[in-house]
C-alpha atoms as a PDB file:
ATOM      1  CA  UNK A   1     -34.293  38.155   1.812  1.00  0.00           C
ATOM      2  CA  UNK A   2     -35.137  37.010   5.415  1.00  0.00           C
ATOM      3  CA  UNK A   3     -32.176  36.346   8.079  1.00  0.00           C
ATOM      4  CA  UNK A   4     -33.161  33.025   8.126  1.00  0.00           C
ATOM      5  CA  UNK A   5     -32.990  31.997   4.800  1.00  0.00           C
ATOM      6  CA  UNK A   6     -29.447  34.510   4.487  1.00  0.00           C
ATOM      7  CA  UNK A   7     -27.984  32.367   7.508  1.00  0.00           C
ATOM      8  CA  UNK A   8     -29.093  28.882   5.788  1.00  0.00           C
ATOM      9  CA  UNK A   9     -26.876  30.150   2.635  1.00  0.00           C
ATOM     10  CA  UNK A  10     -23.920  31.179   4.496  1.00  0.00           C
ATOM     11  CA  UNK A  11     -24.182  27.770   6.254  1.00  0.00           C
ATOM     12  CA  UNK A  12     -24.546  25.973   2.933  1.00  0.00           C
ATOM     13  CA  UNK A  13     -21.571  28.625   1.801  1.00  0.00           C
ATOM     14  CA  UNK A  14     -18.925  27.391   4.455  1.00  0.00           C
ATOM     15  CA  UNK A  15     -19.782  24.039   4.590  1.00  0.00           C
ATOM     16  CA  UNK A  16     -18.734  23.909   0.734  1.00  0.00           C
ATOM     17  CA  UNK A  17     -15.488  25.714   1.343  1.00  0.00           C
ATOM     18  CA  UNK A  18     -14.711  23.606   4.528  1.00  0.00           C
ATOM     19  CA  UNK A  19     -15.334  20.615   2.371  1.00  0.00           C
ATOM     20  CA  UNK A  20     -13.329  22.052  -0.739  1.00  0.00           C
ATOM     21  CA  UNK A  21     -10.443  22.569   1.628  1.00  0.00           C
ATOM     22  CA  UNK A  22     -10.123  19.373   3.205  1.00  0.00           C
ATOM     23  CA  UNK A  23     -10.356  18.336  -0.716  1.00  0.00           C
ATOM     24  CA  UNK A  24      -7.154  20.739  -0.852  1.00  0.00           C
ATOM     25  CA  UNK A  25      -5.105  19.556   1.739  1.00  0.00           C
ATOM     26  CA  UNK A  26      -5.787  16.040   1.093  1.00  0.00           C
ATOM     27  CA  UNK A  27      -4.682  16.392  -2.738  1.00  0.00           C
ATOM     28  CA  UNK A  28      -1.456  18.372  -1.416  1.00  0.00           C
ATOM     29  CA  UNK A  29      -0.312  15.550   1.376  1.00  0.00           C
ATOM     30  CA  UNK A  30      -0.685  13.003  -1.630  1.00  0.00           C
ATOM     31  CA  UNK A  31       1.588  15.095  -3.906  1.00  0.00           C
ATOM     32  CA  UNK A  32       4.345  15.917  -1.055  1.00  0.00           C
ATOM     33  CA  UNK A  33       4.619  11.747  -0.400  1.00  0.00           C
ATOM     34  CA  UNK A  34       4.389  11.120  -3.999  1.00  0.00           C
ATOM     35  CA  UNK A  35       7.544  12.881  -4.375  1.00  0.00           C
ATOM     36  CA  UNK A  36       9.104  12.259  -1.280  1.00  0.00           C
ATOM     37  CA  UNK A  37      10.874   8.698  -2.237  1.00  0.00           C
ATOM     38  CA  UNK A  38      12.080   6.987  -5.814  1.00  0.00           C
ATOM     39  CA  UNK A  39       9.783   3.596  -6.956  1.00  0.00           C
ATOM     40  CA  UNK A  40      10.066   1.097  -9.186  1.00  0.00           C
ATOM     41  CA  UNK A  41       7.593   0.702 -12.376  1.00  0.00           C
ATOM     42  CA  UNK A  42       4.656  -0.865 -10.519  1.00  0.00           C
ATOM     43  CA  UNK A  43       4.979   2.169  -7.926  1.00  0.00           C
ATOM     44  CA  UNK A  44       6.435   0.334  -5.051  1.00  0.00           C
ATOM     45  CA  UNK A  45       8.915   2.836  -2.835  1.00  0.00           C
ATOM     46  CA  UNK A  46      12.128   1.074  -3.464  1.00  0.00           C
ATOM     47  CA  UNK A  47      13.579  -0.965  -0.745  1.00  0.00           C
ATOM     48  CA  UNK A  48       9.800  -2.031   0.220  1.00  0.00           C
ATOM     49  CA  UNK A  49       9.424  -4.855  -2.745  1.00  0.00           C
ATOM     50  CA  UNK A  50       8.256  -8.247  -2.149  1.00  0.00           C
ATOM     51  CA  UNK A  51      11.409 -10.367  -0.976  1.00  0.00           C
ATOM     52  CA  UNK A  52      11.869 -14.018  -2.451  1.00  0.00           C
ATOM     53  CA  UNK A  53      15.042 -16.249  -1.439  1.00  0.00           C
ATOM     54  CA  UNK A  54      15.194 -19.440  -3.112  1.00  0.00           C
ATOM     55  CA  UNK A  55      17.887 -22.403  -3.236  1.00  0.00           C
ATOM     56  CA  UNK A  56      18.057 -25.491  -5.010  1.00  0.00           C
ATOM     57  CA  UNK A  57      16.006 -28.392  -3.131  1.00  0.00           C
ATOM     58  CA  UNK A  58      14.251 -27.051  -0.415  1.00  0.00           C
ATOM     59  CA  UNK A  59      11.068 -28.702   0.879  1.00  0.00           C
ATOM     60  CA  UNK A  60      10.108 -26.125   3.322  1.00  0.00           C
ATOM     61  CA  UNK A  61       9.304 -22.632   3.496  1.00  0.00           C
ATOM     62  CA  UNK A  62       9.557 -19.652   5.541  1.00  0.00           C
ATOM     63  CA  UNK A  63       6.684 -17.256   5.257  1.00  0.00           C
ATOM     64  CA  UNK A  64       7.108 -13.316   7.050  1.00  0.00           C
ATOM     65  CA  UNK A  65       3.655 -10.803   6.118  1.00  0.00           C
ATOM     66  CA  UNK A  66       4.252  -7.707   7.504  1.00  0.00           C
ATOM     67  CA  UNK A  67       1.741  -5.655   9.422  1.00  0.00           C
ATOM     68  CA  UNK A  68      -0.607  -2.558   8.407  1.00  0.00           C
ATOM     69  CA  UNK A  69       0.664  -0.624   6.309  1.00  0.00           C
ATOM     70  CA  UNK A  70       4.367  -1.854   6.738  1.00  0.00           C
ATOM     71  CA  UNK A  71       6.577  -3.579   3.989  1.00  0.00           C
ATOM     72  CA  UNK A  72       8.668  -6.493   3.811  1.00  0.00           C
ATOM     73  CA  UNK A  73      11.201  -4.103   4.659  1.00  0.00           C
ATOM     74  CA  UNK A  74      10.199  -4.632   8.552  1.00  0.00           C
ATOM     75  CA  UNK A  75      11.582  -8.034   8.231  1.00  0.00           C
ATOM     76  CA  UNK A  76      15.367  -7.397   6.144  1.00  0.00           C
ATOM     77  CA  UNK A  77      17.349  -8.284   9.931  1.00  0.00           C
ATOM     78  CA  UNK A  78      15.263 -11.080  10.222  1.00  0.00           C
ATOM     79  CA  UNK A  79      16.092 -12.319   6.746  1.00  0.00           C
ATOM     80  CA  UNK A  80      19.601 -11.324   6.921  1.00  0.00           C
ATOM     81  CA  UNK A  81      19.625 -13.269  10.604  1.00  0.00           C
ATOM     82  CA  UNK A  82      18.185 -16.499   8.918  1.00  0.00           C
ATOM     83  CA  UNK A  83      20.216 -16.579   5.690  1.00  0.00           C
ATOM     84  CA  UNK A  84      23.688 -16.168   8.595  1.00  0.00           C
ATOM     85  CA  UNK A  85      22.505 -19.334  10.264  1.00  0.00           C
ATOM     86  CA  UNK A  86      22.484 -20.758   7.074  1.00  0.00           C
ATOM     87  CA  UNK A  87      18.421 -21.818   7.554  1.00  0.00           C
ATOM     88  CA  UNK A  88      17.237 -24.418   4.921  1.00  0.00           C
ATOM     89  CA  UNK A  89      14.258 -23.134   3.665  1.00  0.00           C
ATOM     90  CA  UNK A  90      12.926 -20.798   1.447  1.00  0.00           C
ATOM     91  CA  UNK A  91      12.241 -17.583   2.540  1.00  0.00           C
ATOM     92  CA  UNK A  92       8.838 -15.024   1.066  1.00  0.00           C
ATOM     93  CA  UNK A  93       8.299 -11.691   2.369  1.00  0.00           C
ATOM     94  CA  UNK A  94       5.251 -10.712   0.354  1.00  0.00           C
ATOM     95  CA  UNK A  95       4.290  -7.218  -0.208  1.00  0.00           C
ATOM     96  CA  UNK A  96       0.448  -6.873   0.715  1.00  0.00           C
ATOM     97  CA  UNK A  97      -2.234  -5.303  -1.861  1.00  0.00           C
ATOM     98  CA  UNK A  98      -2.033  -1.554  -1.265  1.00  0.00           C
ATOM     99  CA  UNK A  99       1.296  -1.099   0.507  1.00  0.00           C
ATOM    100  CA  UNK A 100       4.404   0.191  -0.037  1.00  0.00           C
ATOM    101  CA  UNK A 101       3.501   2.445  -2.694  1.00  0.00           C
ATOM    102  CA  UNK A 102       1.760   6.019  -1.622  1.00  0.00           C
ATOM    103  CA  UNK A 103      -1.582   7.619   0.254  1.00  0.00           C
ATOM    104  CA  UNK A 104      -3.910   6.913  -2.596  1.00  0.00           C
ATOM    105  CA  UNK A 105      -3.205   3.190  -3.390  1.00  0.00           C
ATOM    106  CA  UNK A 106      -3.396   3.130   0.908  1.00  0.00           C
ATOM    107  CA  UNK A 107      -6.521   4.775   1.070  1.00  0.00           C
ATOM    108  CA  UNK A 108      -7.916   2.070  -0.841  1.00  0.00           C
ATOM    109  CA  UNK A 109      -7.007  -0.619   1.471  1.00  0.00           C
ATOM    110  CA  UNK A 110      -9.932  -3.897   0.985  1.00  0.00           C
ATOM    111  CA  UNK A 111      -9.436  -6.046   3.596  1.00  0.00           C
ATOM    112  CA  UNK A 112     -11.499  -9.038   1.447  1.00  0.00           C
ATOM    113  CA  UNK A 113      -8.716  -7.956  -1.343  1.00  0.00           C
ATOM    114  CA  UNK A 114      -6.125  -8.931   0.884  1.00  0.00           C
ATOM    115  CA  UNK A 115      -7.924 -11.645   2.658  1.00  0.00           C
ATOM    116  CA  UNK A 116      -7.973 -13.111  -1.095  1.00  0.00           C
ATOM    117  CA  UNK A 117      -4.535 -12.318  -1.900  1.00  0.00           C
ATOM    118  CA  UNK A 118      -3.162 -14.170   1.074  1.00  0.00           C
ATOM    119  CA  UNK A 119      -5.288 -17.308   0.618  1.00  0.00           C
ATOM    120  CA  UNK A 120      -4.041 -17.254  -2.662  1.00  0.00           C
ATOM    121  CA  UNK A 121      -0.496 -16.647  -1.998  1.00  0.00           C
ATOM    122  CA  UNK A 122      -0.210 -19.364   0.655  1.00  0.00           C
ATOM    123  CA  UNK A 123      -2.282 -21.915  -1.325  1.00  0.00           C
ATOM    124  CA  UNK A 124       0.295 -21.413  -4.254  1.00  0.00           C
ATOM    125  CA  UNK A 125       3.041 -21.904  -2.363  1.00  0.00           C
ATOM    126  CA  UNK A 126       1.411 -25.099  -0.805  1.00  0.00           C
ATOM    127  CA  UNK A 127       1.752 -26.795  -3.857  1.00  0.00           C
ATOM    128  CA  UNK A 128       5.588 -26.427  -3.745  1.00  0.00           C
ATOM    129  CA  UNK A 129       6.743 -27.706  -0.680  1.00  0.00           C
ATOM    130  CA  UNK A 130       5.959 -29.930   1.624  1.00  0.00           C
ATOM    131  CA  UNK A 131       5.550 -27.741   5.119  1.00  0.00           C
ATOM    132  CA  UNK A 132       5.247 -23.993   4.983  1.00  0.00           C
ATOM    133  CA  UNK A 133       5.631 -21.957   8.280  1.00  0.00           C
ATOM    134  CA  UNK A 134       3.894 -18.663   8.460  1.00  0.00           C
ATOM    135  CA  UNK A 135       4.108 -15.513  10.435  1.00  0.00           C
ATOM    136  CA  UNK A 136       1.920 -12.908  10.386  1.00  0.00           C
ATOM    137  CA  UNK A 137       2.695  -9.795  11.933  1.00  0.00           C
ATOM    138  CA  UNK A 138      -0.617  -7.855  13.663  1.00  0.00           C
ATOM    139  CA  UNK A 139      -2.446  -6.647  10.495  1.00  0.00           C
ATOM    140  CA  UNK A 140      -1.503 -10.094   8.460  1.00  0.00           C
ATOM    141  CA  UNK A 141      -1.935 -11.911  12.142  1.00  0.00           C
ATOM    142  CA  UNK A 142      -5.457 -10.787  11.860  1.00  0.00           C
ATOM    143  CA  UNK A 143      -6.048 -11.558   8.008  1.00  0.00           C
ATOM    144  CA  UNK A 144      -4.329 -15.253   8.512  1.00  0.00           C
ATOM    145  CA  UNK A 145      -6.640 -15.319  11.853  1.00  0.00           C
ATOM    146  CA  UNK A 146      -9.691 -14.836   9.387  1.00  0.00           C
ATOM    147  CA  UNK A 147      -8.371 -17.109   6.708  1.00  0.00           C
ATOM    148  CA  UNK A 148      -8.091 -19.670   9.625  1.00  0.00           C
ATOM    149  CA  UNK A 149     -11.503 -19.666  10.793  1.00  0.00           C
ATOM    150  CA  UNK A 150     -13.018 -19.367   7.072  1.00  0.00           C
ATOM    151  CA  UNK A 151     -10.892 -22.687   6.226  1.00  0.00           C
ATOM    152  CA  UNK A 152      -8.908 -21.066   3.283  1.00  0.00           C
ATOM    153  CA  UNK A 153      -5.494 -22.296   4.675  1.00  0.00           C
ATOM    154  CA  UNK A 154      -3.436 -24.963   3.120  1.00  0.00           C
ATOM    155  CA  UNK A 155      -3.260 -27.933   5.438  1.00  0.00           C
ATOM    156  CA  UNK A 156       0.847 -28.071   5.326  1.00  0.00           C
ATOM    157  CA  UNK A 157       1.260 -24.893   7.216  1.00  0.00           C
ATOM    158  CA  UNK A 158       2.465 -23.818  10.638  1.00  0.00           C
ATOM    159  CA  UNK A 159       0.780 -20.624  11.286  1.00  0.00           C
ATOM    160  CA  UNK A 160       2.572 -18.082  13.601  1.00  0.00           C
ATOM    161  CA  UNK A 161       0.778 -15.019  15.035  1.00  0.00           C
ATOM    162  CA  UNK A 162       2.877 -12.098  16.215  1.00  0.00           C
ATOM    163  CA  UNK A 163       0.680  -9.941  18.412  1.00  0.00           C
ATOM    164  CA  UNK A 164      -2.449  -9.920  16.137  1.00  0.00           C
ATOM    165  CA  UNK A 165      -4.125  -7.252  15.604  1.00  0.00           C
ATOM    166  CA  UNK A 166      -6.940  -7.736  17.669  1.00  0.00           C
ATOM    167  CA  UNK A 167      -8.352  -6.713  20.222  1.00  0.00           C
ATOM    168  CA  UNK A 168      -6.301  -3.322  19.387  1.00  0.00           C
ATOM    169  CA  UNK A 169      -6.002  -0.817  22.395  1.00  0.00           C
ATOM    170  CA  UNK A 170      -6.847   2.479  20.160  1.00  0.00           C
ATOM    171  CA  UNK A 171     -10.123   0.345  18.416  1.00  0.00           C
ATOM    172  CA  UNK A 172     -12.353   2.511  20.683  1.00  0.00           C
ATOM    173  CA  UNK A 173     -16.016   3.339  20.374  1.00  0.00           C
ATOM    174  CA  UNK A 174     -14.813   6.995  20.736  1.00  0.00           C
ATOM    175  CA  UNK A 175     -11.902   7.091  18.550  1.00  0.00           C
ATOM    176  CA  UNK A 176     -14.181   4.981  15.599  1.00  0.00           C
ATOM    177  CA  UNK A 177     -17.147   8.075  15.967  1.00  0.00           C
ATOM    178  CA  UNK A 178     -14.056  10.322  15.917  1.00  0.00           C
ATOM    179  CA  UNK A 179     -12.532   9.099  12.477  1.00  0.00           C
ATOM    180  CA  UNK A 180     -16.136   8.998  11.291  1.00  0.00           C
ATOM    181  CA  UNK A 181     -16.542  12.243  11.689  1.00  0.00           C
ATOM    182  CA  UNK A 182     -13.074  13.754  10.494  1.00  0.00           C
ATOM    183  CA  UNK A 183     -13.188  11.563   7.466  1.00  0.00           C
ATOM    184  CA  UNK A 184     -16.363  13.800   6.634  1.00  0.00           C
ATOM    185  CA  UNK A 185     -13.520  16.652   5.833  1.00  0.00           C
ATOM    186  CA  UNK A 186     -10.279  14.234   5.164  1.00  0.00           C
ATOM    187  CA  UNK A 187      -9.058  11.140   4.629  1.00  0.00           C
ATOM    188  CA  UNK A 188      -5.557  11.927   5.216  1.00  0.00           C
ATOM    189  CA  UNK A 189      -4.462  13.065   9.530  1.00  0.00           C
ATOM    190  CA  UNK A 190      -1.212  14.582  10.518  1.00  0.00           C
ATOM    191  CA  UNK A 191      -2.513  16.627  13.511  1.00  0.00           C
ATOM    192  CA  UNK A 192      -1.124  15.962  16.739  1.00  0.00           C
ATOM    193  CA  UNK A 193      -4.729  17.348  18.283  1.00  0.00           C
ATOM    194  CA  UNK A 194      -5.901  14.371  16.745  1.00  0.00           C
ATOM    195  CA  UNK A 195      -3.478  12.051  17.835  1.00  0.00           C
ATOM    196  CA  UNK A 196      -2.519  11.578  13.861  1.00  0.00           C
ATOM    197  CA  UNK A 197       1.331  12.342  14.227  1.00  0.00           C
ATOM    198  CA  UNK A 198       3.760   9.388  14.251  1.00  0.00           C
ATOM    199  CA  UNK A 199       4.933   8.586  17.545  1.00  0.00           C
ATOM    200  CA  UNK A 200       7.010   6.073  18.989  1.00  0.00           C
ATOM    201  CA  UNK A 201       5.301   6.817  23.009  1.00  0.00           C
ATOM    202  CA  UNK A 202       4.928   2.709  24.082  1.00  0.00           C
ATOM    203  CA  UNK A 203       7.743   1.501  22.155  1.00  0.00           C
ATOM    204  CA  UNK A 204      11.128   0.681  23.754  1.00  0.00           C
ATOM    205  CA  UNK A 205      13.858   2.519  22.706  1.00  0.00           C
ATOM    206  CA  UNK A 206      15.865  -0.465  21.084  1.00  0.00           C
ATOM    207  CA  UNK A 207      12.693  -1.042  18.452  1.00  0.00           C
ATOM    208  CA  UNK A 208      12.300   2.726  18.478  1.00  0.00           C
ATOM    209  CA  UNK A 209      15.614   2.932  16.426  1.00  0.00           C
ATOM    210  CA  UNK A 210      14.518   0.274  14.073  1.00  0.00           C
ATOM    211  CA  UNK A 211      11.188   2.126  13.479  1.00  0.00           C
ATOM    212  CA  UNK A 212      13.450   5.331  12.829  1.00  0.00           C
ATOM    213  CA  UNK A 213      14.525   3.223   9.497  1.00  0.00           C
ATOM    214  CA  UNK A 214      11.491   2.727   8.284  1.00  0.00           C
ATOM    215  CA  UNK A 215       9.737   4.571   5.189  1.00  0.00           C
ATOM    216  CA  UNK A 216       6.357   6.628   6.238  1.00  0.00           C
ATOM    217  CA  UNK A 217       3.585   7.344   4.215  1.00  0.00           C
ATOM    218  CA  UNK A 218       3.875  10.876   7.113  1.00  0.00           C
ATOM    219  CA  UNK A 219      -0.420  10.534   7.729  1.00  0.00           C
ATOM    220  CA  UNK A 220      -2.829   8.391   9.306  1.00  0.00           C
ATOM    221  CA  UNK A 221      -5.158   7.135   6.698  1.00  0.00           C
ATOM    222  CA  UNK A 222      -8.426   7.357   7.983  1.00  0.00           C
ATOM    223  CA  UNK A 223     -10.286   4.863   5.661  1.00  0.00           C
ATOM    224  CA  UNK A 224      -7.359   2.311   5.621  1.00  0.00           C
ATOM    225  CA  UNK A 225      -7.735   2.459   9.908  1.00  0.00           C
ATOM    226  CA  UNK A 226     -11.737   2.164   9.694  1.00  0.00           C
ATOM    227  CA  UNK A 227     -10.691  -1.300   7.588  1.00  0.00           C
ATOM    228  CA  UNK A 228      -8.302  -2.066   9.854  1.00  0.00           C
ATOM    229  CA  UNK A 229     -10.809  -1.620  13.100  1.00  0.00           C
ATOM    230  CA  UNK A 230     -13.725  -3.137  11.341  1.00  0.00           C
ATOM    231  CA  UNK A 231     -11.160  -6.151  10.887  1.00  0.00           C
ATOM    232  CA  UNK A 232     -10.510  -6.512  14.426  1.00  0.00           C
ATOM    233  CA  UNK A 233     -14.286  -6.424  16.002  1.00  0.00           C
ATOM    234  CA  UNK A 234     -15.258  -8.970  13.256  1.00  0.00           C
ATOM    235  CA  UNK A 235     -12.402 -11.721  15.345  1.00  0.00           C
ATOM    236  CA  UNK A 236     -13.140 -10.544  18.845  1.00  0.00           C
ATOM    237  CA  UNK A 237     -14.167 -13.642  20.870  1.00  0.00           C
ATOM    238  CA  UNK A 238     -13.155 -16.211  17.559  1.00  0.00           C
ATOM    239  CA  UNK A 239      -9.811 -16.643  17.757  1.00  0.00           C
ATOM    240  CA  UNK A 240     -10.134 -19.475  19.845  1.00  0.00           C
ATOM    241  CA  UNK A 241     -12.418 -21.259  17.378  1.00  0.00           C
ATOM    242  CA  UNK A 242      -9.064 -21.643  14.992  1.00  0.00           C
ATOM    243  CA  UNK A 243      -8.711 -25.800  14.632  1.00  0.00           C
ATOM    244  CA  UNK A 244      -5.268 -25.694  13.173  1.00  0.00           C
ATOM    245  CA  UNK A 245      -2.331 -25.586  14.660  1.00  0.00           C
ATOM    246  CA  UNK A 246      -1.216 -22.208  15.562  1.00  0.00           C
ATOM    247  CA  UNK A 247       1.269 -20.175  17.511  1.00  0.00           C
ATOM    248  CA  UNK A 248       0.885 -16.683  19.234  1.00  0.00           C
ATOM    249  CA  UNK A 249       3.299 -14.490  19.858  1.00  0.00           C
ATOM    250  CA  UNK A 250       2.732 -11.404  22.316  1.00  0.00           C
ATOM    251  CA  UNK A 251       4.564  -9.323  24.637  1.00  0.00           C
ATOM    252  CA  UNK A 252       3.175  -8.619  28.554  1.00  0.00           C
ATOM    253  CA  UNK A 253       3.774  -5.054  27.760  1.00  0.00           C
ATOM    254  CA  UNK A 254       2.071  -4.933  23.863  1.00  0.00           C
ATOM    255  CA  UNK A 255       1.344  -1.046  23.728  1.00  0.00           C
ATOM    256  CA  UNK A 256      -0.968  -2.009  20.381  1.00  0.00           C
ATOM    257  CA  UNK A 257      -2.961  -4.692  21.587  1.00  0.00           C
ATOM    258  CA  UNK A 258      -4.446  -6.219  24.593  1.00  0.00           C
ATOM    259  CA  UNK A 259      -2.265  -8.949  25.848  1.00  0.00           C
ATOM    260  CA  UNK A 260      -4.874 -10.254  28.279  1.00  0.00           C
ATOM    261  CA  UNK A 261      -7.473 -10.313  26.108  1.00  0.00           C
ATOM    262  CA  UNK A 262      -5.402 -12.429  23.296  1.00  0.00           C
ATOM    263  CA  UNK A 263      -3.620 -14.882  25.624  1.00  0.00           C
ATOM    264  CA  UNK A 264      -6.962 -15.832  27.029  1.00  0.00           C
ATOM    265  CA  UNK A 265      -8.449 -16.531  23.405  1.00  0.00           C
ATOM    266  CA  UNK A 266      -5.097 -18.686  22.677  1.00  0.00           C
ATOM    267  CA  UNK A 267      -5.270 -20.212  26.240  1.00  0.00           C
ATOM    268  CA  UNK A 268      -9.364 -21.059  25.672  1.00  0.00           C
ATOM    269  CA  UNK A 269      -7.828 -23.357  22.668  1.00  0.00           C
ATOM    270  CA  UNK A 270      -4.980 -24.696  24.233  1.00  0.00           C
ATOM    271  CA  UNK A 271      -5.758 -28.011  22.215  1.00  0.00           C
ATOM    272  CA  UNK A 272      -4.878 -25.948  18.854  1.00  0.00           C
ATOM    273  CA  UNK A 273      -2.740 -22.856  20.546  1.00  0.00           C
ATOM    274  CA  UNK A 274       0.627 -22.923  21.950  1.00  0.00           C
ATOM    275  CA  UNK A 275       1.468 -19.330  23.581  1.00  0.00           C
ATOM    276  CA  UNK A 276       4.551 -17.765  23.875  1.00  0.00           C
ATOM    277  CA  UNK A 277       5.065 -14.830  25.964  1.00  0.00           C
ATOM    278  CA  UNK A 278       7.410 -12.222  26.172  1.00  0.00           C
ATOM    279  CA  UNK A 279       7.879 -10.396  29.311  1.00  0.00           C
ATOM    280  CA  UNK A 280       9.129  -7.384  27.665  1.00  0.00           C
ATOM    281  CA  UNK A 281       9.239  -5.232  24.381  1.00  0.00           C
ATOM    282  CA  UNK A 282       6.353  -3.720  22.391  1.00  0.00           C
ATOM    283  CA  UNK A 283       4.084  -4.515  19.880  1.00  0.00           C
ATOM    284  CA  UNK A 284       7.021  -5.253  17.206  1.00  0.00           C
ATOM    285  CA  UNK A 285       8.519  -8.614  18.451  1.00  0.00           C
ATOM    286  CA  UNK A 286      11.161  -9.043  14.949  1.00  0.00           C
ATOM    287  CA  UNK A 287      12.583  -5.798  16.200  1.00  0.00           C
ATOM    288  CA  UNK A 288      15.198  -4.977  18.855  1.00  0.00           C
ATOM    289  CA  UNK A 289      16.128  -7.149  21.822  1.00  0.00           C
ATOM    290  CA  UNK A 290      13.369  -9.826  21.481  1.00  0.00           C
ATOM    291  CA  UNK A 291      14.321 -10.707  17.470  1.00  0.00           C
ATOM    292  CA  UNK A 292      16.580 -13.315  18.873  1.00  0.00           C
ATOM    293  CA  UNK A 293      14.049 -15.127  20.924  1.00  0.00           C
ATOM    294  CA  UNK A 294      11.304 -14.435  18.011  1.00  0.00           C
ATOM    295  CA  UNK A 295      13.685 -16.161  15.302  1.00  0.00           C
ATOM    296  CA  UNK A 296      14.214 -19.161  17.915  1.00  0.00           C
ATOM    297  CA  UNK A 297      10.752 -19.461  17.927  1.00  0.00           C
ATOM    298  CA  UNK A 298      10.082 -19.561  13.780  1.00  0.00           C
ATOM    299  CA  UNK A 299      13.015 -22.126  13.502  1.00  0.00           C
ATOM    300  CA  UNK A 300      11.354 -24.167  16.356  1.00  0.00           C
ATOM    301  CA  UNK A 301       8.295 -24.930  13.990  1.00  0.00           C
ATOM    302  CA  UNK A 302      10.228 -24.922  11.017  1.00  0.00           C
ATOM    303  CA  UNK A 303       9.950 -28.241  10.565  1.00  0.00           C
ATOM    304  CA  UNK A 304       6.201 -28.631  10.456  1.00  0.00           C
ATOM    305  CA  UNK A 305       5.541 -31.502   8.004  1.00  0.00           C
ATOM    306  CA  UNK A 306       3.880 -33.502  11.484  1.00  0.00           C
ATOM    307  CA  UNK A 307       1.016 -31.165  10.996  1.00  0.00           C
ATOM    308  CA  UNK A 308       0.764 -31.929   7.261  1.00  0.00           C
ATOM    309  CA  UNK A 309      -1.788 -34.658   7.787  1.00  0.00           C
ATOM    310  CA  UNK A 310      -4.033 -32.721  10.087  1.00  0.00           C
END
């Protein structure tokens, strides 16, 4: 047997084994989470369920959709904060298609399922009260951003974007040819080489604490953040084609997305955009020392039943 053809077999050879180990190690990172927290019947990590608050006689809603692969759980000060001032509305915390539950159900993240679930969700809900007031927190910013433009919105809605995720800092040409080519070998990333482990660098230490709450699925999830990018060059330049009334919410020092870049796209529809900026804090706005302001915000277009006939 020539070299040539013994080389081509021990390339063949290796390539198999590299590829049945990343098989490995991705099937072990799915069993550690799987048995890292305690879920309900439908598989959701308890404590990360959809939320619902209803009283008798409300005509208004209050709408929070977490952000990629979060849970409702982001938003349980928030909630807590609203039910203490004794809000009158309902309040919905929905848990998006995929989350909340472990790395495989994430690794199969659709952004047209969720895109559908959302429409579906909100149009729902339309039909039971008479002004609904959204927020959508970066991932869900982006889907409701979407829904906007495709006209899948009900028309009795306020719609609130908290630092949508576009125009995301990391969305790179690079870093997309880089999870191209790892997610040749694996799906699932812990390695700090790779910039995989969870880190908290950008975030200010008050929302750092908050984040140290929250339960982690421990890897990045390459396919889930190829959805996520692919969502975010599909709205570059068309957010300010949106023709409802909207709100955007975005800090001056957003370590996840561009702040430039969005409040020009919100100031290029100023007929349809109101902006409100926050001079400091991170990408999470309901977190830390800026919840205040961002609740006084949601409350302000609480009553939204003037944009009901638009």
């Amino acid at each position: 047997m020539s070299k040539k053809i013994c080389y081509g077999l021990l390339t063949i050879v290796s390539l198999v084994f590299f590829f049945i180990i990343g098989k490995s190690l991705d099937g072990e990172a799915q069993r550690t989470v799987n048995q890292m927290y305690p879920r309900n019947k439908q598989g959701v990590i308890l404590g990360n369920e959809s939320v619902v608050i209803q009283q008798d006689e409300n005509n208004q809603a209050i709408v929070l959709m977490h952000g990629f692969l979060d849970t409702p759980k982001v938003y349980s000060k928030v909630i807590q904060e609203l039910k203490n001032r004794g809000v009158h509305a309902d309040i919905y915390a929905p848990l998006l298609p995929k989350h909340g539950m472990n790395l495989e159900s994430a690794a199969s993240l659709n952004n047209q399922e969720v895109l559908d679930f959302v429409a579906g969700f909100l149009n729902d809900l339309s039909e039971q009260y008479d002004c609904i007031t959204v927020n959508g927190f970066s991932y869900s910013g982006a889907i409701l951003t979407e829904l906007a433009l495709e006209k899948r919105l009900p028309k009795n809605i306020h719609l609130i974007l908290e630092a949508p995720a576009i125009h995301i800092r990391p969305n790179t040409k690079s870093n997309r040819i880089r999870n191209q080519v790892y997610g040749l070998w694996r799906n699932y990333c812990n390695y700090e080489t790779f910039g995989c482990n969870r880190t908290f660098q950008g975030y200010t230490t008050d929302v750092q604490e908050e984040m140290l709450n929250e339960d982690s699925l421990m890897f990045k999830i390459v396919s889930s953040v190829n959805q996520l990018f692919d969502l975010d060059l599909s709205l570059r330049d068309r957010m300010s084609f949106i023709r409802i009334p909207h709100s955007v919410l975005i800090s001056q020092q957003d370590n996840r997305v561009n702040y430039q870049e969005v409040a020009q796209e919100c100031q290029q529809n100023i007929e349809f955009c109101n902006l409100y900026t926050f001079p400091k804090g991170s990408h999470m706005l309901h977190y830390g020392n800026n919840r205040e302001k961002f609740i006084d915000i949601l409350l302000k277009h609480l009553q939204c039943t003037k944009h009901a006939s638009q």
